[in-house]
C-alpha atoms as a PDB file:
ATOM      1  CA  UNK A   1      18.395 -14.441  21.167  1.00  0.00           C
ATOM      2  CA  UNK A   2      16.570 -11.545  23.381  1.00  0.00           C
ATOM      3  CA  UNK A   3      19.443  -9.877  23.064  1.00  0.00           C
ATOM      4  CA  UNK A   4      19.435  -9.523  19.250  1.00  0.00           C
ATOM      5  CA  UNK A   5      15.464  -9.029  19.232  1.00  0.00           C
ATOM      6  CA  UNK A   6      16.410  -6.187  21.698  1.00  0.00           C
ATOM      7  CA  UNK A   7      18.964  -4.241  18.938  1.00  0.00           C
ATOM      8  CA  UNK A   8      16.794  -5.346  16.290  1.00  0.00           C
ATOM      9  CA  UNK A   9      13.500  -3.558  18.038  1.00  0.00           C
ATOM     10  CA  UNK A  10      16.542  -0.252  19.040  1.00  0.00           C
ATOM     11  CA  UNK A  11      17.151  -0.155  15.431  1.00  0.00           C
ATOM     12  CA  UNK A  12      13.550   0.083  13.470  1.00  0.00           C
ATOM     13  CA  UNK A  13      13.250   2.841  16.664  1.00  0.00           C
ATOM     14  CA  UNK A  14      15.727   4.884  15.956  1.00  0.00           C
ATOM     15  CA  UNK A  15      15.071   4.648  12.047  1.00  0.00           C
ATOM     16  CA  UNK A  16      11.403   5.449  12.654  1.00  0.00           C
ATOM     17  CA  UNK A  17      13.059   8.112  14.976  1.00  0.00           C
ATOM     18  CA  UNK A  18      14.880   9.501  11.777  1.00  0.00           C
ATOM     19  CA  UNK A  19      11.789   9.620   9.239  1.00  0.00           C
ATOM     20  CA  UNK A  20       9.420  11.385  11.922  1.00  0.00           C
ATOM     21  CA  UNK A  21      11.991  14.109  11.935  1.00  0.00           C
ATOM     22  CA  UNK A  22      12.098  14.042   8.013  1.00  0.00           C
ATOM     23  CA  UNK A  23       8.470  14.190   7.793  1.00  0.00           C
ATOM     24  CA  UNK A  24       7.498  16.522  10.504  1.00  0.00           C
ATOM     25  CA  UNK A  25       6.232  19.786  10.592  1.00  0.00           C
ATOM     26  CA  UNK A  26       7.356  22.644  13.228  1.00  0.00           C
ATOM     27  CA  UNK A  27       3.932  23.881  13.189  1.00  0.00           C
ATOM     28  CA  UNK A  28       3.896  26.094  16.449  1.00  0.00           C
ATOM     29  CA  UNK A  29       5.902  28.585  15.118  1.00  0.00           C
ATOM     30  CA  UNK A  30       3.325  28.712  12.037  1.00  0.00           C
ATOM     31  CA  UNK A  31       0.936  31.977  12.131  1.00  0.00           C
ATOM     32  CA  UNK A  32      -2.550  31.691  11.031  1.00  0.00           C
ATOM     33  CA  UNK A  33      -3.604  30.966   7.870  1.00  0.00           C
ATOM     34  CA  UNK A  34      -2.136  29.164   4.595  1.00  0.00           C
ATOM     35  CA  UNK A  35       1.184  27.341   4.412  1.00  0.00           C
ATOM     36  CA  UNK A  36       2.674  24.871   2.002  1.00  0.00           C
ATOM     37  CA  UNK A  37       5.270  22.035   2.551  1.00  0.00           C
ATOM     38  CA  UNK A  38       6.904  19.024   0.077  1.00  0.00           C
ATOM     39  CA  UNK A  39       8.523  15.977   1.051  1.00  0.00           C
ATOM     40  CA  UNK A  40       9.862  13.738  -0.834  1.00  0.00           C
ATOM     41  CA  UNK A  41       9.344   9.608  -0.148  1.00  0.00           C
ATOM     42  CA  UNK A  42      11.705   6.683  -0.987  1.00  0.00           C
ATOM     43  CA  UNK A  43      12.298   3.831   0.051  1.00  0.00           C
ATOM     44  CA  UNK A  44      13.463   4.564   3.878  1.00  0.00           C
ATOM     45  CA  UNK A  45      10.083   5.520   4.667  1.00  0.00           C
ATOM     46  CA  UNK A  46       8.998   2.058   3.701  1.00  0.00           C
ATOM     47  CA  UNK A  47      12.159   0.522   5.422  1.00  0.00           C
ATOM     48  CA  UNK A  48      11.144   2.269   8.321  1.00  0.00           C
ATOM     49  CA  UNK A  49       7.600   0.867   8.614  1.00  0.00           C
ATOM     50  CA  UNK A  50       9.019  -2.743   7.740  1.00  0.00           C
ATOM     51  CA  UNK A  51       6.826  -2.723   5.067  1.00  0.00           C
ATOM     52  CA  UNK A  52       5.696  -6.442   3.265  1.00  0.00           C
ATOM     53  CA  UNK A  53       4.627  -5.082  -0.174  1.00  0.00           C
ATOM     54  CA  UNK A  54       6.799  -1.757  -0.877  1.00  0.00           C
ATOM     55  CA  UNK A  55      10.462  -2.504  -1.169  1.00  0.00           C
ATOM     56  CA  UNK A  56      11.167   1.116  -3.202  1.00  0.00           C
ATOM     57  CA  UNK A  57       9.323   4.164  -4.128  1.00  0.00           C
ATOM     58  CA  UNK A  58       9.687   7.908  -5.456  1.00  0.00           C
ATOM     59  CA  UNK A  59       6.791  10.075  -4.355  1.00  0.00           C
ATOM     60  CA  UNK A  60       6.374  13.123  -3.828  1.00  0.00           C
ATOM     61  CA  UNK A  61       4.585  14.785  -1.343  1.00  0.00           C
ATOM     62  CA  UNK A  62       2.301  18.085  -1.602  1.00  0.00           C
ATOM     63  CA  UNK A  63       0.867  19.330   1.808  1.00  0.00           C
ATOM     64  CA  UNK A  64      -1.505  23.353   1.936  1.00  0.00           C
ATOM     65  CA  UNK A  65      -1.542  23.749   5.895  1.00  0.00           C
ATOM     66  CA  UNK A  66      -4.480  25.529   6.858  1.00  0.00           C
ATOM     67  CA  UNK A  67      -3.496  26.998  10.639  1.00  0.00           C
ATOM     68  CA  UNK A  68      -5.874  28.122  13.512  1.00  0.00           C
ATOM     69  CA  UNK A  69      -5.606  28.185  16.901  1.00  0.00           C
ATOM     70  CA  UNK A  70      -6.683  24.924  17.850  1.00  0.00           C
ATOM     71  CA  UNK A  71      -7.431  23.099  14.395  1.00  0.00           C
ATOM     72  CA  UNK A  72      -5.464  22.599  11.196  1.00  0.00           C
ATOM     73  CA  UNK A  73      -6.336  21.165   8.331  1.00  0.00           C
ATOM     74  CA  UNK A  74      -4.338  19.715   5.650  1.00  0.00           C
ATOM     75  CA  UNK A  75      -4.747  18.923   1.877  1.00  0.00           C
ATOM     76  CA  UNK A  76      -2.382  16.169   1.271  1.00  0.00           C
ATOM     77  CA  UNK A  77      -1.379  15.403  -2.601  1.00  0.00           C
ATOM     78  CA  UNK A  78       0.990  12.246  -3.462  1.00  0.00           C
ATOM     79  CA  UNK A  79       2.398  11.458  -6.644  1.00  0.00           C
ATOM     80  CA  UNK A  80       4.871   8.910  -8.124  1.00  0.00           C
ATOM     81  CA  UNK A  81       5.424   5.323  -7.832  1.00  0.00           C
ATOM     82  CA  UNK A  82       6.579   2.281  -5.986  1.00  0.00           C
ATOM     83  CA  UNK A  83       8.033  -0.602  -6.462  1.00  0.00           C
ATOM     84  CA  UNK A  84       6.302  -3.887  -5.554  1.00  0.00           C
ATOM     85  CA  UNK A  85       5.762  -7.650  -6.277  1.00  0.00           C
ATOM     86  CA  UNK A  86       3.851  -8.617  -8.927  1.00  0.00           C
ATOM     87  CA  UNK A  87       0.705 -10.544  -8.371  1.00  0.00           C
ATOM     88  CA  UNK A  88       1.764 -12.731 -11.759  1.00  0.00           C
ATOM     89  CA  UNK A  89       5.163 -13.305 -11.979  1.00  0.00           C
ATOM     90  CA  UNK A  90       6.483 -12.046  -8.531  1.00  0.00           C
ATOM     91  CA  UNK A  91       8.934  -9.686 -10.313  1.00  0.00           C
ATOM     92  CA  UNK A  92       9.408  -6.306  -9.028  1.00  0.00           C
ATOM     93  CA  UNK A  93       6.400  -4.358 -10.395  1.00  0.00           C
ATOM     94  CA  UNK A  94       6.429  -0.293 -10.612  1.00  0.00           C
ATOM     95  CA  UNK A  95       2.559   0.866  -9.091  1.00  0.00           C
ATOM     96  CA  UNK A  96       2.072   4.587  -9.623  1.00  0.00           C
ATOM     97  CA  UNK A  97       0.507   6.733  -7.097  1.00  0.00           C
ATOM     98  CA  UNK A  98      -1.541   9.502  -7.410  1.00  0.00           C
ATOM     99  CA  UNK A  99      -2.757   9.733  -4.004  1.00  0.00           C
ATOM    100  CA  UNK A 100      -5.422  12.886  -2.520  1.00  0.00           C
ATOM    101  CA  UNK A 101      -6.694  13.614   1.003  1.00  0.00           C
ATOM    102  CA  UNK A 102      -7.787  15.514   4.026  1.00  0.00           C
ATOM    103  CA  UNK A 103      -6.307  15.603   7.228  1.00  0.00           C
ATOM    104  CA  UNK A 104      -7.684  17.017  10.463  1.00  0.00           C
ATOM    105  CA  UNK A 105      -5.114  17.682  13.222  1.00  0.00           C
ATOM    106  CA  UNK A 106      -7.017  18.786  16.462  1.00  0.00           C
ATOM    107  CA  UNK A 107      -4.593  20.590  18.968  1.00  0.00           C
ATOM    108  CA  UNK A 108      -5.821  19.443  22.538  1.00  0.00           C
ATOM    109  CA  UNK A 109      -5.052  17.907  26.069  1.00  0.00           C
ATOM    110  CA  UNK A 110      -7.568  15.440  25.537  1.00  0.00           C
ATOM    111  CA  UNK A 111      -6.613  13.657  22.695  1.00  0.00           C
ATOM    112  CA  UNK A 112      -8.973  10.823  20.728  1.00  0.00           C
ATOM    113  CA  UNK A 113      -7.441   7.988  18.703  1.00  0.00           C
ATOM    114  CA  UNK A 114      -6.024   8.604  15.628  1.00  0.00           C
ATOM    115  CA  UNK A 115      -8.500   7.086  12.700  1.00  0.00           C
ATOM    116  CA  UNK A 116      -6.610   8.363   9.201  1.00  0.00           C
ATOM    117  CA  UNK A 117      -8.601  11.133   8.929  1.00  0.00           C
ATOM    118  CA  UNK A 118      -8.091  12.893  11.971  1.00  0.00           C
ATOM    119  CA  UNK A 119      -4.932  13.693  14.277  1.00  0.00           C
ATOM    120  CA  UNK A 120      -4.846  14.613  17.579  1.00  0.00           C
ATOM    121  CA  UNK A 121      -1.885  16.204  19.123  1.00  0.00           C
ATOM    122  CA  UNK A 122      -1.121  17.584  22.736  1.00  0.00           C
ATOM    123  CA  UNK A 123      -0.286  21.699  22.898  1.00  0.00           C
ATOM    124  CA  UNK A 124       2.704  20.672  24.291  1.00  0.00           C
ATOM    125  CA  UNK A 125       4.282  18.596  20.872  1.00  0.00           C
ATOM    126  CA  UNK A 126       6.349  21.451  18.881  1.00  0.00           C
ATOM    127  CA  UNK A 127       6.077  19.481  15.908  1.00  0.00           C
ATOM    128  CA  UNK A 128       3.583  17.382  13.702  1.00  0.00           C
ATOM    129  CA  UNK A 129       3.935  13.859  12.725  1.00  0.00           C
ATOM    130  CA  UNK A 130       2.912  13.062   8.997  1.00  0.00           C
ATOM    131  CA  UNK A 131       5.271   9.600   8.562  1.00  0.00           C
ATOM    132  CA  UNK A 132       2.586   7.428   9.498  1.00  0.00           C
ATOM    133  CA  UNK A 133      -0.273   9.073   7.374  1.00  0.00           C
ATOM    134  CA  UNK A 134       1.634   9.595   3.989  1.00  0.00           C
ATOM    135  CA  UNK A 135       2.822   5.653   4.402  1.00  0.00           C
ATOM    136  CA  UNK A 136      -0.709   4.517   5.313  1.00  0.00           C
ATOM    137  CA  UNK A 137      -1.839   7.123   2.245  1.00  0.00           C
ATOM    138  CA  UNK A 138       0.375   5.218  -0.203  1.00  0.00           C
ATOM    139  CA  UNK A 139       0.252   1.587   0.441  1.00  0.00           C
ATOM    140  CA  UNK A 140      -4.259   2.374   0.910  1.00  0.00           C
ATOM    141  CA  UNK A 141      -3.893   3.635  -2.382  1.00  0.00           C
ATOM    142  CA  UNK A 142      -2.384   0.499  -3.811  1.00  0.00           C
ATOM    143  CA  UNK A 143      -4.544  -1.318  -6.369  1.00  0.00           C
ATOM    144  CA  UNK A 144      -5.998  -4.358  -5.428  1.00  0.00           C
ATOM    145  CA  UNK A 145      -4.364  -5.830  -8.119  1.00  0.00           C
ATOM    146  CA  UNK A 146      -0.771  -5.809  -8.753  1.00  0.00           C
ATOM    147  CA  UNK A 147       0.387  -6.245 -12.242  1.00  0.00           C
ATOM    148  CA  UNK A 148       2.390  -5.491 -15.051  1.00  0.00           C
ATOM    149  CA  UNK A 149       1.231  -4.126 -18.378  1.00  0.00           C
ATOM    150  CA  UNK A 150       0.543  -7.085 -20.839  1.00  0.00           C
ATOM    151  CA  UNK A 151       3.950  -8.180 -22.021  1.00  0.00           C
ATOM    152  CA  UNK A 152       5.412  -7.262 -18.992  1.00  0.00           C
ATOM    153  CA  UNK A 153       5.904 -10.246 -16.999  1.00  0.00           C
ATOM    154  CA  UNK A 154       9.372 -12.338 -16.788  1.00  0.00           C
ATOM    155  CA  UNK A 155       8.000 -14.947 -19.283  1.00  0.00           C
ATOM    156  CA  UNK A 156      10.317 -17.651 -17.417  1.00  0.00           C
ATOM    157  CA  UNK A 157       8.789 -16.966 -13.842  1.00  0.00           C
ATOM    158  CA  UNK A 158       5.288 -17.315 -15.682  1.00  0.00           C
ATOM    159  CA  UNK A 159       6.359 -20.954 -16.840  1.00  0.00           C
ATOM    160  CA  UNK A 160       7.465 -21.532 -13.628  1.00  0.00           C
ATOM    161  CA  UNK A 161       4.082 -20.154 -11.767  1.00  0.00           C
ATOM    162  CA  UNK A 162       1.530 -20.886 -14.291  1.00  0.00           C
ATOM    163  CA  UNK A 163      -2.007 -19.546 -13.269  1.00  0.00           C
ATOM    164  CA  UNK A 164      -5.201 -19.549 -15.229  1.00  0.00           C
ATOM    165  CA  UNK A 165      -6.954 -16.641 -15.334  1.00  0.00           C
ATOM    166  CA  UNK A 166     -10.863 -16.061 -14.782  1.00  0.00           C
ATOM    167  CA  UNK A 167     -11.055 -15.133 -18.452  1.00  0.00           C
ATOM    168  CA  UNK A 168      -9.615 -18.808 -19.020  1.00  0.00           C
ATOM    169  CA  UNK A 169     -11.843 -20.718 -16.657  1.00  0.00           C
ATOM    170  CA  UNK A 170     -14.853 -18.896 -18.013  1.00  0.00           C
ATOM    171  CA  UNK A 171     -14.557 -20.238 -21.139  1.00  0.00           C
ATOM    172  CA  UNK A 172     -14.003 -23.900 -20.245  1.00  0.00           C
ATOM    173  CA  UNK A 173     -17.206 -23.579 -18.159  1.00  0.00           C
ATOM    174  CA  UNK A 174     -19.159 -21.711 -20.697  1.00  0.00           C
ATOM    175  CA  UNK A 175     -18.466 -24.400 -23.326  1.00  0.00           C
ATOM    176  CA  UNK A 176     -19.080 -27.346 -21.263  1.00  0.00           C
ATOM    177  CA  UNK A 177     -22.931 -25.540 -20.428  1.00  0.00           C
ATOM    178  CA  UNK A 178     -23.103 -25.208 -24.144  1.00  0.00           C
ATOM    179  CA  UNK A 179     -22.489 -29.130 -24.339  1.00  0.00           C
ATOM    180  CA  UNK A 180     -24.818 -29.763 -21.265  1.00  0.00           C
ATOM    181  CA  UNK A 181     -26.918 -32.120 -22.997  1.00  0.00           C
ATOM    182  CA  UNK A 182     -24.269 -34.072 -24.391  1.00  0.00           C
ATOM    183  CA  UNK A 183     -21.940 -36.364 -21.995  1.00  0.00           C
ATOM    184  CA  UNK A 184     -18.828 -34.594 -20.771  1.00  0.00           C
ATOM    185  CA  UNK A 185     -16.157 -36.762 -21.097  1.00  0.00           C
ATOM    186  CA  UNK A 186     -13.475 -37.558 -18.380  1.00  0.00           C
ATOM    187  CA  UNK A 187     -10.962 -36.095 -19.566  1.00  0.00           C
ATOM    188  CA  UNK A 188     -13.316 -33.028 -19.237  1.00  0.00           C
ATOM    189  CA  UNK A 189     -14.218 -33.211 -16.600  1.00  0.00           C
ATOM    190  CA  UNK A 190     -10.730 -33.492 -15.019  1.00  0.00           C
ATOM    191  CA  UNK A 191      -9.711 -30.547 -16.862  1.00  0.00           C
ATOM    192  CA  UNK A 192     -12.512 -28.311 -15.605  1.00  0.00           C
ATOM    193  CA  UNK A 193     -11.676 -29.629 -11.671  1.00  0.00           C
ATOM    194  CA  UNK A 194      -8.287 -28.630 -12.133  1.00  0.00           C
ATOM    195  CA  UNK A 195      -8.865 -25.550 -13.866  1.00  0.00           C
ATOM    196  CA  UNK A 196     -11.475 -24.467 -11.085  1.00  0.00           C
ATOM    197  CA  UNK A 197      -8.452 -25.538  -8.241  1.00  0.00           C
ATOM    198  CA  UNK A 198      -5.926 -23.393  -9.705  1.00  0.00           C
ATOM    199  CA  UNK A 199      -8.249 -20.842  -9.740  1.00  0.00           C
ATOM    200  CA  UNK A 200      -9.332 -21.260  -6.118  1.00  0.00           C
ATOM    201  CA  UNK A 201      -5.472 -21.638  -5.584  1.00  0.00           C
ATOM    202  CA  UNK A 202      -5.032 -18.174  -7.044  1.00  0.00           C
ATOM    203  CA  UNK A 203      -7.973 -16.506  -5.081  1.00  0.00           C
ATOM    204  CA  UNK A 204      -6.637 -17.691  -1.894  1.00  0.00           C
ATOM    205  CA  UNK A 205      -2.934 -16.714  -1.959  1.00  0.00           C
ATOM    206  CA  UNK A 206      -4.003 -12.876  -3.102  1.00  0.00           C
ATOM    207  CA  UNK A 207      -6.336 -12.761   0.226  1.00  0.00           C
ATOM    208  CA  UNK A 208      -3.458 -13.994   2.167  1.00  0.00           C
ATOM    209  CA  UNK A 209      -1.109 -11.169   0.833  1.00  0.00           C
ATOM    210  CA  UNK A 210      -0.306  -8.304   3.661  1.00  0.00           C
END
């Protein structure tokens, strides 16, 4: 069993290996000033990172390199779209991205921690690193919620998974206020419970989601 763990650990290594390479810039042989790179992301970048929510993508990637001596800064553009499970039916779901930030890369031999904003490399690395912070860059840039258009969902996974919107619970509530002074019946009343569980339901498995 350690055994396989062991292979299992030597293979997300080397593919994490592979996709720093693919995403890396040789920046020491850069001269001051402007430079401009593209990548382009699919879905080994989110194979490599084991990702939980991105099984495929097509991005691409627009980096301007600002170079100095010690310092460079980077304007980092992503566009495209990935593939992931919707919130609704669980189907695959196509997200598009349209990702833009800043990236500080300090060149040093006392380095601070990494924060998404800011890099820090020793003078010593030949090349720089961007796997980590276009994958973090996509999947931040997720929306909270993941779903398709209207009419998009399988309609036979809905049956299957049905969940009541807050639109739907509103309304139930709203109308039994509006009949406040008259007594709710109990079939009602077990209709509102079990609308407000499912709903509770709902919440609670999106804020377990990775």
């Amino acid at each position: 069993m350690q055994l396989r763990d062991f292979f299992v650990t030597l293979r997300t290594k080397c593919a994490q290996m592979e996709i720093a390479q693919r995403y890396s810039i040789a920046y020491k042989g850069l001269k001051s000033g402007p430079h401009d790179f593209d990548f382009a992301v699919d879905a080994e970048l989110f194979q490599a990172f084991e990702s939980a929510e991105i099984s495929n993508g097509n991005c691409h990637v627009s980096v301007h390199l600002e170079r100095a001596e010690q310092r460079m800064t980077l304007e980092v553009q992503i566009t495209g779209d990935v593939t992931v499970a919707c919130d609704r039916c669980l189907e695959d779901c196509s997200m598009p991205i349209d990702y833009t930030g800043c990236l500080t890369v300090e060149i040093t031999d006392t380095p601070g921690e990494y924060d998404g904003e800011v890099m820090w490399i020793l003078p010593a690395e030949d090349t720089l690193d961007l796997s980590q912070y276009i994958y973090e860059s996509i999947v931040l840039s997720l929306p909270y919620q993941r779903v398709h258009p209207d009419g998009g969902c399988d309609p036979e996974m809905l049956k299957r998974f049905r969940i009541v919107s807050e639109e739907e619970f509103a309304a139930v509530e709203a109308e039994s206020q509006e009949r406040s002074s008259e007594t709710i019946s109990e079939d009602q009343q077990k209709l509102l419970a079990s609308l407000r569980d499912k709903l509770v339901a709902e919440t609670c498995n999106n804020s377990k989601e990775p």
